[in-house]
PDB file of N, CA and C in Angstrom:
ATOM      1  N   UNK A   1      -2.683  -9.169 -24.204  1.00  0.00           N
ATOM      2  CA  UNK A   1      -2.520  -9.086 -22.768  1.00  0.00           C
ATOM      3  C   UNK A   1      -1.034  -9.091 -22.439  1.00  0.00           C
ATOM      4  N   UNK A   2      -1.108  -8.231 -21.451  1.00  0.00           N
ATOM      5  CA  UNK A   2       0.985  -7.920 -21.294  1.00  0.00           C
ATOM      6  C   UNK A   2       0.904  -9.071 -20.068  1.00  0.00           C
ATOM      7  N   UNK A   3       2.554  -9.770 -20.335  1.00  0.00           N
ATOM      8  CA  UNK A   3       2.838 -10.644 -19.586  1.00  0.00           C
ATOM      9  C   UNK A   3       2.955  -9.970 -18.123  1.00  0.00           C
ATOM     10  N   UNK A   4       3.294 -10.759 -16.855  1.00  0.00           N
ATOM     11  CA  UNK A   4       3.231 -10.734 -15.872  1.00  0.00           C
ATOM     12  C   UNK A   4       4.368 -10.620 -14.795  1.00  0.00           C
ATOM     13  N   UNK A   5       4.598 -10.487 -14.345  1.00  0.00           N
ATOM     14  CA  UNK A   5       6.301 -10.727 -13.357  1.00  0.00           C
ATOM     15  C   UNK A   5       5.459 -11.028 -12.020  1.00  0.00           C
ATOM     16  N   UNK A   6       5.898 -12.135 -11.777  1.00  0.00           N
ATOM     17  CA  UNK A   6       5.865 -12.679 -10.422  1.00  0.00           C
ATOM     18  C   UNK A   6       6.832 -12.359  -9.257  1.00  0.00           C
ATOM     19  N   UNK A   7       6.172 -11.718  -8.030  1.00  0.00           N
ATOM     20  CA  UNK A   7       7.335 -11.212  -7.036  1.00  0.00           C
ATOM     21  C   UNK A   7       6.636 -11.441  -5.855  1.00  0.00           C
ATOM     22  N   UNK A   8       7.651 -11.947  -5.044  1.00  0.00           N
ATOM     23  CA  UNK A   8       7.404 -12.680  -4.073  1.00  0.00           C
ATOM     24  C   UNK A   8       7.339 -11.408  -3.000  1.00  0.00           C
ATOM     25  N   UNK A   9       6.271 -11.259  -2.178  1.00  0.00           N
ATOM     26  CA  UNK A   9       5.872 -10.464  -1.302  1.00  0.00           C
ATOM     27  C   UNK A   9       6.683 -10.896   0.382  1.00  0.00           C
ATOM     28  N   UNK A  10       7.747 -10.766   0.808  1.00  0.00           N
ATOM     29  CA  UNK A  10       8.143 -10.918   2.272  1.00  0.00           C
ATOM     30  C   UNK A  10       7.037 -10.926   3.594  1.00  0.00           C
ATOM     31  N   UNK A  11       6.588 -10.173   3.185  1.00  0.00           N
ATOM     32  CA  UNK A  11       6.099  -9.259   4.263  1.00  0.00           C
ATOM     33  C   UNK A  11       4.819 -10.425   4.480  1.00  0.00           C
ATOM     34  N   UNK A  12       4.038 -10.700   3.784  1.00  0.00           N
ATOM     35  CA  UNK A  12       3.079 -11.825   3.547  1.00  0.00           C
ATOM     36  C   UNK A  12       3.325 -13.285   3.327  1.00  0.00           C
ATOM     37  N   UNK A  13       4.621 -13.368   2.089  1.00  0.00           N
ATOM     38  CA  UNK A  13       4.945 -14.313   2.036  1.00  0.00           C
ATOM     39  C   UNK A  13       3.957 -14.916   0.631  1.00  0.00           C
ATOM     40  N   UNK A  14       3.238 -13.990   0.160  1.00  0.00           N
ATOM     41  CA  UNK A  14       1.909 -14.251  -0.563  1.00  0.00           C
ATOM     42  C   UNK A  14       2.910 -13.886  -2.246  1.00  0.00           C
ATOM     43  N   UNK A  15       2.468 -14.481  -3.061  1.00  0.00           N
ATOM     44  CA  UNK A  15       3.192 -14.217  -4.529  1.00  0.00           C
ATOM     45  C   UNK A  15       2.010 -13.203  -5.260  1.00  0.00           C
ATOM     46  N   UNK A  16       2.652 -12.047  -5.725  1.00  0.00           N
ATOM     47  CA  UNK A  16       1.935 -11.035  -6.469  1.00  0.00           C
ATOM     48  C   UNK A  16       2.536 -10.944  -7.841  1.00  0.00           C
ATOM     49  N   UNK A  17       1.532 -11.227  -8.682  1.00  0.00           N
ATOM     50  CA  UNK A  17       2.016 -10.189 -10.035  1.00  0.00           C
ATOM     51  C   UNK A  17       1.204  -9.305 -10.260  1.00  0.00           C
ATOM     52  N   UNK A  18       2.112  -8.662 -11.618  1.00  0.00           N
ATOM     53  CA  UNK A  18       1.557  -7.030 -11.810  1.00  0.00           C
ATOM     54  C   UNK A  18       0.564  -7.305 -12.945  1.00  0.00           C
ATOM     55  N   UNK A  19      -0.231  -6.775 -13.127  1.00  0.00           N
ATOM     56  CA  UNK A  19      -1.118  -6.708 -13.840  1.00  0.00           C
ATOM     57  C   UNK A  19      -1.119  -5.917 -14.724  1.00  0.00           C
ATOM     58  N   UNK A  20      -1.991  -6.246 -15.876  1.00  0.00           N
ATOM     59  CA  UNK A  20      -1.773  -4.767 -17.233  1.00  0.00           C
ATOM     60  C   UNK A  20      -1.205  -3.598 -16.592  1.00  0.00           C
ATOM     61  N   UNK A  21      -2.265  -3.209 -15.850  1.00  0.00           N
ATOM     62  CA  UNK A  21      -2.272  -1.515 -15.217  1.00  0.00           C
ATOM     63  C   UNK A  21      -0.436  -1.221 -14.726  1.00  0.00           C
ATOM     64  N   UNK A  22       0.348  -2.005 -14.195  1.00  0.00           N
ATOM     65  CA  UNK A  22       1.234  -1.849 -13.790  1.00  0.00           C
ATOM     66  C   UNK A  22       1.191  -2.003 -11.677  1.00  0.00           C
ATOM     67  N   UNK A  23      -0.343  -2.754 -11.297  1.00  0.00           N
ATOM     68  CA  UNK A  23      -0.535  -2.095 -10.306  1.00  0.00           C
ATOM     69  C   UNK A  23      -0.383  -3.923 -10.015  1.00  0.00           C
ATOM     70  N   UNK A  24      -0.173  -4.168  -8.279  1.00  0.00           N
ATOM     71  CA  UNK A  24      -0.023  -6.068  -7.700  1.00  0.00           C
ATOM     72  C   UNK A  24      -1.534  -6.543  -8.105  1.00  0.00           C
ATOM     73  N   UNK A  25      -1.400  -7.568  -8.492  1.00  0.00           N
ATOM     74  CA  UNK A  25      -2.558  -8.178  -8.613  1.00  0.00           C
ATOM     75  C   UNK A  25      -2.994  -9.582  -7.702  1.00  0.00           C
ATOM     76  N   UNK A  26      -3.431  -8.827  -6.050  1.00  0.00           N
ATOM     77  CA  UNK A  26      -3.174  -9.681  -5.383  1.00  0.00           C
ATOM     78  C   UNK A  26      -4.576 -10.022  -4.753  1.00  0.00           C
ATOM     79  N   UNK A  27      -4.711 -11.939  -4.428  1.00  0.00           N
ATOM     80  CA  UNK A  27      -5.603 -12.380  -3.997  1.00  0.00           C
ATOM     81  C   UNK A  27      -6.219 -11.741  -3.257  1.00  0.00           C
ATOM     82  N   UNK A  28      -5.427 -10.985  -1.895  1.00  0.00           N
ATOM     83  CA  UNK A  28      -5.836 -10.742  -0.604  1.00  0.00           C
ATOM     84  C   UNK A  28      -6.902  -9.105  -0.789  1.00  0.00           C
ATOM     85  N   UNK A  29      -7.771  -9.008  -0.414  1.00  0.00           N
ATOM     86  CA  UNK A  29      -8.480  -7.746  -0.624  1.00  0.00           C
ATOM     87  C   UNK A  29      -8.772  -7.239   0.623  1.00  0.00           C
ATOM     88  N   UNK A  30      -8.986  -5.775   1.305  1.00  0.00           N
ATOM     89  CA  UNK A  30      -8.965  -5.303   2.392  1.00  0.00           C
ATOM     90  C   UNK A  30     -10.513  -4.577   2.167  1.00  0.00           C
ATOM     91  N   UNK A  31     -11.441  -4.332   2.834  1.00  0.00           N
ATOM     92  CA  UNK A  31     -12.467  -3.067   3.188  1.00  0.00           C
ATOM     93  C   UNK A  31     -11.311  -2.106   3.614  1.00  0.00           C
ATOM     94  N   UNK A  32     -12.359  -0.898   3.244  1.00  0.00           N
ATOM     95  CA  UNK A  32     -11.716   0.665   3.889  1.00  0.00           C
ATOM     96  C   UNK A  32     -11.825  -0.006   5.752  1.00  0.00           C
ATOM     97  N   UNK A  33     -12.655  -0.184   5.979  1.00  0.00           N
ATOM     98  CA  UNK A  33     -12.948  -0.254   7.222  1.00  0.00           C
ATOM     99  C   UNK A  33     -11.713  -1.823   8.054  1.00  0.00           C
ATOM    100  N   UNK A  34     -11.752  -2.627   7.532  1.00  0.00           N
ATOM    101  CA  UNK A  34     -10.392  -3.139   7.622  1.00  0.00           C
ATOM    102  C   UNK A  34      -9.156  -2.852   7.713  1.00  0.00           C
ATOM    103  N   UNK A  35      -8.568  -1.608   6.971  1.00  0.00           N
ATOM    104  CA  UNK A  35      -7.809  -1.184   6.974  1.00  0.00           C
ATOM    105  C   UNK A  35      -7.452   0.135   7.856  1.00  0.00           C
ATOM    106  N   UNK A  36      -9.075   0.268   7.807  1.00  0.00           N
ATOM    107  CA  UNK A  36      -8.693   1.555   9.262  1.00  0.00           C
ATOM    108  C   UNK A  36      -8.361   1.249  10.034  1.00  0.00           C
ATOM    109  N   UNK A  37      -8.154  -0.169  10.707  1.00  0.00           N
ATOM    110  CA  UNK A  37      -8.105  -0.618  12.336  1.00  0.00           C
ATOM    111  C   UNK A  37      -6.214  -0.992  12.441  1.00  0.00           C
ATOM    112  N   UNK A  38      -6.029  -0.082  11.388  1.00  0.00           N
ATOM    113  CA  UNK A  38      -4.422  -0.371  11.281  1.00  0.00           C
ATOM    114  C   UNK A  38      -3.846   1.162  11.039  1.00  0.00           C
ATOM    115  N   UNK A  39      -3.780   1.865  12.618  1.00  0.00           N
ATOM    116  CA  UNK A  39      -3.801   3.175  12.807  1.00  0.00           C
ATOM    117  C   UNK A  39      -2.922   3.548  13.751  1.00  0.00           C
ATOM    118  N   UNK A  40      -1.833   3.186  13.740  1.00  0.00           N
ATOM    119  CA  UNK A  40      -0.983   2.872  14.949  1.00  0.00           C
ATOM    120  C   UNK A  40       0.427   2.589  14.679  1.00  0.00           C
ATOM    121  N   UNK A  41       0.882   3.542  15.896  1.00  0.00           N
ATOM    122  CA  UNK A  41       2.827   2.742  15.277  1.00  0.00           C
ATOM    123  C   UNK A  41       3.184   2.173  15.412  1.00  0.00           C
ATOM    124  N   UNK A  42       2.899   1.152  16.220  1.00  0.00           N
ATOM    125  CA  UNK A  42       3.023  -0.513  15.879  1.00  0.00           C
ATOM    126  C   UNK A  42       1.995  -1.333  14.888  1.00  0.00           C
ATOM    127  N   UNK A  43       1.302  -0.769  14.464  1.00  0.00           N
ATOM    128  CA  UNK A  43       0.034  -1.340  13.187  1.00  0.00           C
ATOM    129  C   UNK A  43      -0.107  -0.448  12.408  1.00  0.00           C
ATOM    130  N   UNK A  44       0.800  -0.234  11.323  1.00  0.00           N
ATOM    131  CA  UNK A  44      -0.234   0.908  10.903  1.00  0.00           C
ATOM    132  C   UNK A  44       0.242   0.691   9.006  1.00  0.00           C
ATOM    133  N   UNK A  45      -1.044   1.130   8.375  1.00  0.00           N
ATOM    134  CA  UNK A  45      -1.346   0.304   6.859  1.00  0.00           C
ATOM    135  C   UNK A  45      -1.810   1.761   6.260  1.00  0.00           C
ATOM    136  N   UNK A  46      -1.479   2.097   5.175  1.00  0.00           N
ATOM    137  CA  UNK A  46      -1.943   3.018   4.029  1.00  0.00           C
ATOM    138  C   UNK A  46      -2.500   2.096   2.829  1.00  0.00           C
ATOM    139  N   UNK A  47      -3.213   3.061   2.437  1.00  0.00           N
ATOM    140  CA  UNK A  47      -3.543   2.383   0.936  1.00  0.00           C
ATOM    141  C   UNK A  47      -2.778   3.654  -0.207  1.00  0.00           C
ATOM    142  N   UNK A  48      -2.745   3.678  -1.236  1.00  0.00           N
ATOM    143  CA  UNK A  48      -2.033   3.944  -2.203  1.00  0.00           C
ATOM    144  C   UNK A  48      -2.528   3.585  -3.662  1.00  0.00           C
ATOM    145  N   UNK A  49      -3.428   4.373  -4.263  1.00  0.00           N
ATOM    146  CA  UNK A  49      -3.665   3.843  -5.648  1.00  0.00           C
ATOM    147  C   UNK A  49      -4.729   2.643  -5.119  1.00  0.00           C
ATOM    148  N   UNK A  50      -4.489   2.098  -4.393  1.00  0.00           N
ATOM    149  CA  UNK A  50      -5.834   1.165  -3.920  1.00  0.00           C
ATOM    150  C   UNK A  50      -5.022  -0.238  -3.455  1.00  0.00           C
ATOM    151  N   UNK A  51      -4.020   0.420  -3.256  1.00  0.00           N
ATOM    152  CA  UNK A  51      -2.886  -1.145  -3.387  1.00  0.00           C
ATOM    153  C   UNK A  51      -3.111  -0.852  -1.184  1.00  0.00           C
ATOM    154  N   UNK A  52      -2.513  -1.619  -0.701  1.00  0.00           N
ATOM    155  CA  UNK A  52      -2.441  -1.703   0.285  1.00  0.00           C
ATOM    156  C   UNK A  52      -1.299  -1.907   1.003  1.00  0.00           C
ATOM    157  N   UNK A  53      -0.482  -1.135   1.894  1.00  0.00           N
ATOM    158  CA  UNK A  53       0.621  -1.184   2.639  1.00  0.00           C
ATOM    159  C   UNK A  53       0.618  -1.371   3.583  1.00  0.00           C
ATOM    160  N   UNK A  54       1.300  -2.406   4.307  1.00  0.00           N
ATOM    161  CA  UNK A  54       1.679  -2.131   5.762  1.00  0.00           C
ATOM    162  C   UNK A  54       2.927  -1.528   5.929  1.00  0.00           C
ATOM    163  N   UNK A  55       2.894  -0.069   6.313  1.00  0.00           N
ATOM    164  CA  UNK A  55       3.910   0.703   6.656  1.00  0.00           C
ATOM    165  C   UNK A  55       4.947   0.690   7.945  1.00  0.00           C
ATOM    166  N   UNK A  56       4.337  -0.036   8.684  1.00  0.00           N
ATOM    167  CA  UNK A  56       4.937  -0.158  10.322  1.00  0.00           C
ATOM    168  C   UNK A  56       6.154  -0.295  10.148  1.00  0.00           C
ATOM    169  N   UNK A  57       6.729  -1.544   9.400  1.00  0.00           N
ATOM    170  CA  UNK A  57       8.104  -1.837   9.852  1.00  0.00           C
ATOM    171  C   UNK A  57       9.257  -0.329   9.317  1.00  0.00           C
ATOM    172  N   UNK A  58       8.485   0.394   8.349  1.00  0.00           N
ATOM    173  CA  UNK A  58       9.276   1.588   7.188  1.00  0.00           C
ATOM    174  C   UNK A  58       9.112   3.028   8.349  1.00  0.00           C
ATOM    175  N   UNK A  59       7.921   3.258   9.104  1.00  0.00           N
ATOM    176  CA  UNK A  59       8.208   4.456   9.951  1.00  0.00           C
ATOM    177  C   UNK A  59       9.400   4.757  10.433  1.00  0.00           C
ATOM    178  N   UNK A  60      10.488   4.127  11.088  1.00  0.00           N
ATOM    179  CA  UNK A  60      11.788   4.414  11.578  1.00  0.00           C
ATOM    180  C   UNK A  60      12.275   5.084  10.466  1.00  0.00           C
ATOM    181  N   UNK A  61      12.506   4.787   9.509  1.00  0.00           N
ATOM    182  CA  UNK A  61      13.501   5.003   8.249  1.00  0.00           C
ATOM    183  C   UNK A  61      12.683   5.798   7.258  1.00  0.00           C
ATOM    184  N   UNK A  62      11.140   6.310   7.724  1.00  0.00           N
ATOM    185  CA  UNK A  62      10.974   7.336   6.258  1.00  0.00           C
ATOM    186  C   UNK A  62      11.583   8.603   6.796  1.00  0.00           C
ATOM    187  N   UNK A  63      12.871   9.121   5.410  1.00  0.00           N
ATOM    188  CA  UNK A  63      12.880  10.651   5.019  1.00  0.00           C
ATOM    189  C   UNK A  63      12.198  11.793   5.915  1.00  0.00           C
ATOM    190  N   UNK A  64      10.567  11.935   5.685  1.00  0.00           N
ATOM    191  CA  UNK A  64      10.120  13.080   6.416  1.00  0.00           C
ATOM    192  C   UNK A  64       9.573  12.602   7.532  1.00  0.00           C
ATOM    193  N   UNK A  65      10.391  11.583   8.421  1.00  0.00           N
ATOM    194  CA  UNK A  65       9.756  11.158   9.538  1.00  0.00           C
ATOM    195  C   UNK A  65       8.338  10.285   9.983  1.00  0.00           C
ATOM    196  N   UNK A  66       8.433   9.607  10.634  1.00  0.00           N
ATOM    197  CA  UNK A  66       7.168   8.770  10.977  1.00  0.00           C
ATOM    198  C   UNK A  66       5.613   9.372  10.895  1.00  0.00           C
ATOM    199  N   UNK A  67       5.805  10.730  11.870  1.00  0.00           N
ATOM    200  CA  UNK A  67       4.497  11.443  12.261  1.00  0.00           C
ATOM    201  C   UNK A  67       3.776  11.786  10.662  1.00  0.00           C
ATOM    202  N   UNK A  68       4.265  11.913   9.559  1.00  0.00           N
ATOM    203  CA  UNK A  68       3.895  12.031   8.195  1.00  0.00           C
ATOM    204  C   UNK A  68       3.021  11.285   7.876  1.00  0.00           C
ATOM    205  N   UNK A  69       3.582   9.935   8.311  1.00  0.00           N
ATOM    206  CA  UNK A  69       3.060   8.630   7.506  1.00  0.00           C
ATOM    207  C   UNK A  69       1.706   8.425   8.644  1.00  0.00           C
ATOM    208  N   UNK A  70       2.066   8.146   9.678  1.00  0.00           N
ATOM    209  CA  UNK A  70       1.346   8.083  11.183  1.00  0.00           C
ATOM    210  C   UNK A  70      -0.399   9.209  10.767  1.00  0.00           C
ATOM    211  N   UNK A  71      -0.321  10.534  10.165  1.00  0.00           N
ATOM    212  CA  UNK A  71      -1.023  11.152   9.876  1.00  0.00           C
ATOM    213  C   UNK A  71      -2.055  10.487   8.884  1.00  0.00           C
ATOM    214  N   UNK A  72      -1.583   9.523   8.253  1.00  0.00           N
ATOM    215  CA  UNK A  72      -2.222   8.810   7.053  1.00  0.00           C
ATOM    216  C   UNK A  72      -2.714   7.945   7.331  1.00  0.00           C
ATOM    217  N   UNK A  73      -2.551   7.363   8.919  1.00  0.00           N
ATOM    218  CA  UNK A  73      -2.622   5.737   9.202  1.00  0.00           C
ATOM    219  C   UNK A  73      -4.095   5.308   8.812  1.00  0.00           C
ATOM    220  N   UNK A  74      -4.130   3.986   8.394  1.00  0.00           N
ATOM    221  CA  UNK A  74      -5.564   3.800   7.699  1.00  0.00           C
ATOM    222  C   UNK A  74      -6.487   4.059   6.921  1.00  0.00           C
ATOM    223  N   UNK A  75      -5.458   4.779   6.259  1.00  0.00           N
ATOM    224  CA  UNK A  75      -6.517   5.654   5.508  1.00  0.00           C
ATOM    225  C   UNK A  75      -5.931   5.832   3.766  1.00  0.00           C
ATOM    226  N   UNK A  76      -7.180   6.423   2.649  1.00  0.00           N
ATOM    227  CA  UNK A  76      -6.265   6.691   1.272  1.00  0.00           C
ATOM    228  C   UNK A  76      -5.203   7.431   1.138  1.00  0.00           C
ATOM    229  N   UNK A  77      -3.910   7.231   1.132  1.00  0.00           N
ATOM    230  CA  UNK A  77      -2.614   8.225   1.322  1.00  0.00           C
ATOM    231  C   UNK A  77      -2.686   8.751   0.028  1.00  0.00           C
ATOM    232  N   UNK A  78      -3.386   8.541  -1.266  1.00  0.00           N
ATOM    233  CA  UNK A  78      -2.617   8.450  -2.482  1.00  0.00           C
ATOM    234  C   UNK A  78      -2.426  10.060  -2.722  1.00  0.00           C
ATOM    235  N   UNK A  79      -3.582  10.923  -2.130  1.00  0.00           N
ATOM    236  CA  UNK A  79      -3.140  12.792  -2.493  1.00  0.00           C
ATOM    237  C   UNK A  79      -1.692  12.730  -1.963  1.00  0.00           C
ATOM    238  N   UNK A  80      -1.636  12.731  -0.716  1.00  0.00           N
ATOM    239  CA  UNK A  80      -0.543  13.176  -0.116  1.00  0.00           C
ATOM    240  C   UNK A  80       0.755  12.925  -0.352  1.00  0.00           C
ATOM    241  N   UNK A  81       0.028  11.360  -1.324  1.00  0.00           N
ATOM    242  CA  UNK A  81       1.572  10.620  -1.531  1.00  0.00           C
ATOM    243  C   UNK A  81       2.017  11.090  -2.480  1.00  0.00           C
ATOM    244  N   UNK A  82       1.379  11.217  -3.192  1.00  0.00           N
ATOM    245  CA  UNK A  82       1.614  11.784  -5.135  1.00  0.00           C
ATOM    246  C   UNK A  82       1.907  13.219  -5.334  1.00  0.00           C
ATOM    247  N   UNK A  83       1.644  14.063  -4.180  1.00  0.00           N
ATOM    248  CA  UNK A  83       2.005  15.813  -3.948  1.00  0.00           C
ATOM    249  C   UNK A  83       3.839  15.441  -3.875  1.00  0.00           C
ATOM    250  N   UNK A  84       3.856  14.602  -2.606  1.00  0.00           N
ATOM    251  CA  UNK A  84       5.193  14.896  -2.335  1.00  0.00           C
ATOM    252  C   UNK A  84       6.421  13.869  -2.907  1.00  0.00           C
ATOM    253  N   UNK A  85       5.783  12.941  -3.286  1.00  0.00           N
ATOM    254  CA  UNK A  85       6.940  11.502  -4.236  1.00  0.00           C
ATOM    255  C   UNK A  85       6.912  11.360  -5.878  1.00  0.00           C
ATOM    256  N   UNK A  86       7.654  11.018  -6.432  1.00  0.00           N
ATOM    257  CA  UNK A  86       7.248  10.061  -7.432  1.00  0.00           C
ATOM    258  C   UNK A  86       7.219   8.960  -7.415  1.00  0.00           C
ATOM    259  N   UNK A  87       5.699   8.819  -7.684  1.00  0.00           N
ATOM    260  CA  UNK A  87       5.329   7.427  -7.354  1.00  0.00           C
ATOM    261  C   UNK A  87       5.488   5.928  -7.508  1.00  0.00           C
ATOM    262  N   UNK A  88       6.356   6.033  -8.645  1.00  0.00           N
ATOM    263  CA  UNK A  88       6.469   4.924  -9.766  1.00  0.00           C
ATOM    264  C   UNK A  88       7.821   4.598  -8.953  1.00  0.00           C
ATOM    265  N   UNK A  89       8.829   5.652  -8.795  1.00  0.00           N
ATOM    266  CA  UNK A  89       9.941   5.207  -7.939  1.00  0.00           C
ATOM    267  C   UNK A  89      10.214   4.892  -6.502  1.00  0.00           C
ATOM    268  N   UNK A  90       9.389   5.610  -5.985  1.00  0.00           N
ATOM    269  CA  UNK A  90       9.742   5.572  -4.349  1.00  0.00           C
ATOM    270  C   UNK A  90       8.749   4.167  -4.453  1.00  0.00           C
ATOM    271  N   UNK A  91       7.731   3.830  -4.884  1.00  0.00           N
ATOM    272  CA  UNK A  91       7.535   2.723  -4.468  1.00  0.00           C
ATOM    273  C   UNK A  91       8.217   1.662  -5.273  1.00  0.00           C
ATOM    274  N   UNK A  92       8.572   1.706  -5.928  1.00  0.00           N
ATOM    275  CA  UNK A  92       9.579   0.630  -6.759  1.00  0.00           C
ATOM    276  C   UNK A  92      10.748   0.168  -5.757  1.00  0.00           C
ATOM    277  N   UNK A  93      10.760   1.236  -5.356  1.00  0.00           N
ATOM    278  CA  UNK A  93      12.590   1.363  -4.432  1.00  0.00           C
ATOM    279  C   UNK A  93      12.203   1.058  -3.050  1.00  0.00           C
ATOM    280  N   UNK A  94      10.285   1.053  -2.526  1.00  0.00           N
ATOM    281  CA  UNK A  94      10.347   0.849  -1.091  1.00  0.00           C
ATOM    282  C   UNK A  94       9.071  -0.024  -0.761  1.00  0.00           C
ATOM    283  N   UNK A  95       8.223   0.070  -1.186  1.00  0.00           N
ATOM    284  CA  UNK A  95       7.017  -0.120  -1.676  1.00  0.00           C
ATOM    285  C   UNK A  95       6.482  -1.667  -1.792  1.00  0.00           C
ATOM    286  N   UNK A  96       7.712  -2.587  -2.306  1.00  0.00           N
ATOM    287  CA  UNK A  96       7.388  -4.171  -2.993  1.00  0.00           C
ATOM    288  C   UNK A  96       7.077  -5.220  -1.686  1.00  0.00           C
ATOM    289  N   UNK A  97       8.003  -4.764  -0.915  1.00  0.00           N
ATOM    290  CA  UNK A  97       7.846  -5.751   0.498  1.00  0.00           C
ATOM    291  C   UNK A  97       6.686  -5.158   1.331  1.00  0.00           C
ATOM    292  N   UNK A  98       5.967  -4.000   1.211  1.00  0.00           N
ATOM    293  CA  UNK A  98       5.661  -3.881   2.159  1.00  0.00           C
ATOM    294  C   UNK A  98       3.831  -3.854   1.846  1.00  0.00           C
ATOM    295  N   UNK A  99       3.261  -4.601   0.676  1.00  0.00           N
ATOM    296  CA  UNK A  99       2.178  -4.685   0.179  1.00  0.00           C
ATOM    297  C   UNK A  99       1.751  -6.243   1.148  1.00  0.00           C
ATOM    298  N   UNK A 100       0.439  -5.406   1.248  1.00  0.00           N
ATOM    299  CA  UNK A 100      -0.313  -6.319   2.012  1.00  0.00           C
ATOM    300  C   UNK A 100      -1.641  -7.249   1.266  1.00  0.00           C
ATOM    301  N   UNK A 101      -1.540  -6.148   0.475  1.00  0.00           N
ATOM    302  CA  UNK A 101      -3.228  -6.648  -0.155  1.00  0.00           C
ATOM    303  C   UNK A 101      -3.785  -5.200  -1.374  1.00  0.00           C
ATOM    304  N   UNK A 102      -4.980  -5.706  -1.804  1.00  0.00           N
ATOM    305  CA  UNK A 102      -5.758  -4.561  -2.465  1.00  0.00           C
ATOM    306  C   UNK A 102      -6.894  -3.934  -1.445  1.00  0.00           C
ATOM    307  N   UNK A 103      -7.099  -2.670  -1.891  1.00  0.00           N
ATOM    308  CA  UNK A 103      -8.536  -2.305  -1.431  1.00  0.00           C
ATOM    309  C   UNK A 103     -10.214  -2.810  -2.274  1.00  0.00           C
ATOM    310  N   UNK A 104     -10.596  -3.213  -1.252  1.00  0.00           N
ATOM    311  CA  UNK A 104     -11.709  -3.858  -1.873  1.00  0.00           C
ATOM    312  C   UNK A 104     -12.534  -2.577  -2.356  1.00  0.00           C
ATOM    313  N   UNK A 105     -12.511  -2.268  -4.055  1.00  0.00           N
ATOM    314  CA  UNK A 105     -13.050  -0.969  -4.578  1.00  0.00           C
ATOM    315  C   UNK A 105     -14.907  -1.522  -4.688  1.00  0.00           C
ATOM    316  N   UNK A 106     -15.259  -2.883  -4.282  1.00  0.00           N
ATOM    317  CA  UNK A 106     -16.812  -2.841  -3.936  1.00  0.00           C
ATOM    318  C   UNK A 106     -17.289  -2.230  -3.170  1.00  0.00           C
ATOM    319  N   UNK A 107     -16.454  -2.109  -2.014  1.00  0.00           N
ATOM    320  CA  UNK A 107     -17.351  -2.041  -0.615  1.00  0.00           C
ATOM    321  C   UNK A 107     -16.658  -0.540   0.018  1.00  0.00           C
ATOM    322  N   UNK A 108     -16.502   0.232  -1.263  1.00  0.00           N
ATOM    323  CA  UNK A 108     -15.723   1.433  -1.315  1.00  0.00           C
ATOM    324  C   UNK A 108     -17.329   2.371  -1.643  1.00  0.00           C
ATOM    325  N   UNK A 109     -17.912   3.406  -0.823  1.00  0.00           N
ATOM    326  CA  UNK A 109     -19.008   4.023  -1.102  1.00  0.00           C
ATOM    327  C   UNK A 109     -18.942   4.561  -1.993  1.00  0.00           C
ATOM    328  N   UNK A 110     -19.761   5.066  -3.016  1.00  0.00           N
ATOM    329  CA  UNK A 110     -19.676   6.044  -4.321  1.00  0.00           C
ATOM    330  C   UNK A 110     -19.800   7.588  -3.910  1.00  0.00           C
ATOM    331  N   UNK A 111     -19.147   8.516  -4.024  1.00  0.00           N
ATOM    332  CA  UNK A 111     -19.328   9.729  -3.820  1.00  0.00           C
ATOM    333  C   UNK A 111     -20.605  10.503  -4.768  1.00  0.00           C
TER     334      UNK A 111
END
């Protein structure tokens, strides 16, 4: 089992480590439907890989503008995100403070 790095989440205040996968391994878990009600530019949350963001405070300052992210609000960003970033960096570099939680992959419907 690969060791762990502990990093302190701001934004929550909640302590996350990374897990094997490389992905937070955090207490807090969201429903899709939880996370939809965060759709807004003053509220507004992506998920990512299944990780969970609150993006609000980062709209001013993303690159291709707010309305990008705003398009995603509440919802799985990870196509859109992974077409246009690399993922491993832009969230390394933007990504750490602004995790909220996981997506709860139970209460996620099966296609």
């Amino acid at each position: 089992m690969a060791d762990t790095a502990d990093v302190v989440v701001s934004s929550s205040l909640s302590t996350l480590s990374l897990a094997e996968d490389g992905h937070p391994a955090l207490s807090k878990t969201f429903t899709a439907e939880e996370v939809a009600a965060h759709k807004k530019s003053t509220d507004c949350w992506i998920i990512i890989d299944g990780v969970v963001y609150n993006v609000t405070s980062f709209l001013a300052s993303h690159p291709g503008g707010k309305r990008t992210i705003l398009d995603m609000a509440g919802k799985d960003a990870t196509t859109k995100f992974r077409a246009l970033h690399n993922p491993e960096e832009t969230l390394r570099k933007y990504g750490q403070d602004l995790i909220v939680g996981r997506l709860d992959v139970s209460a996620v419907p099966k296609e």
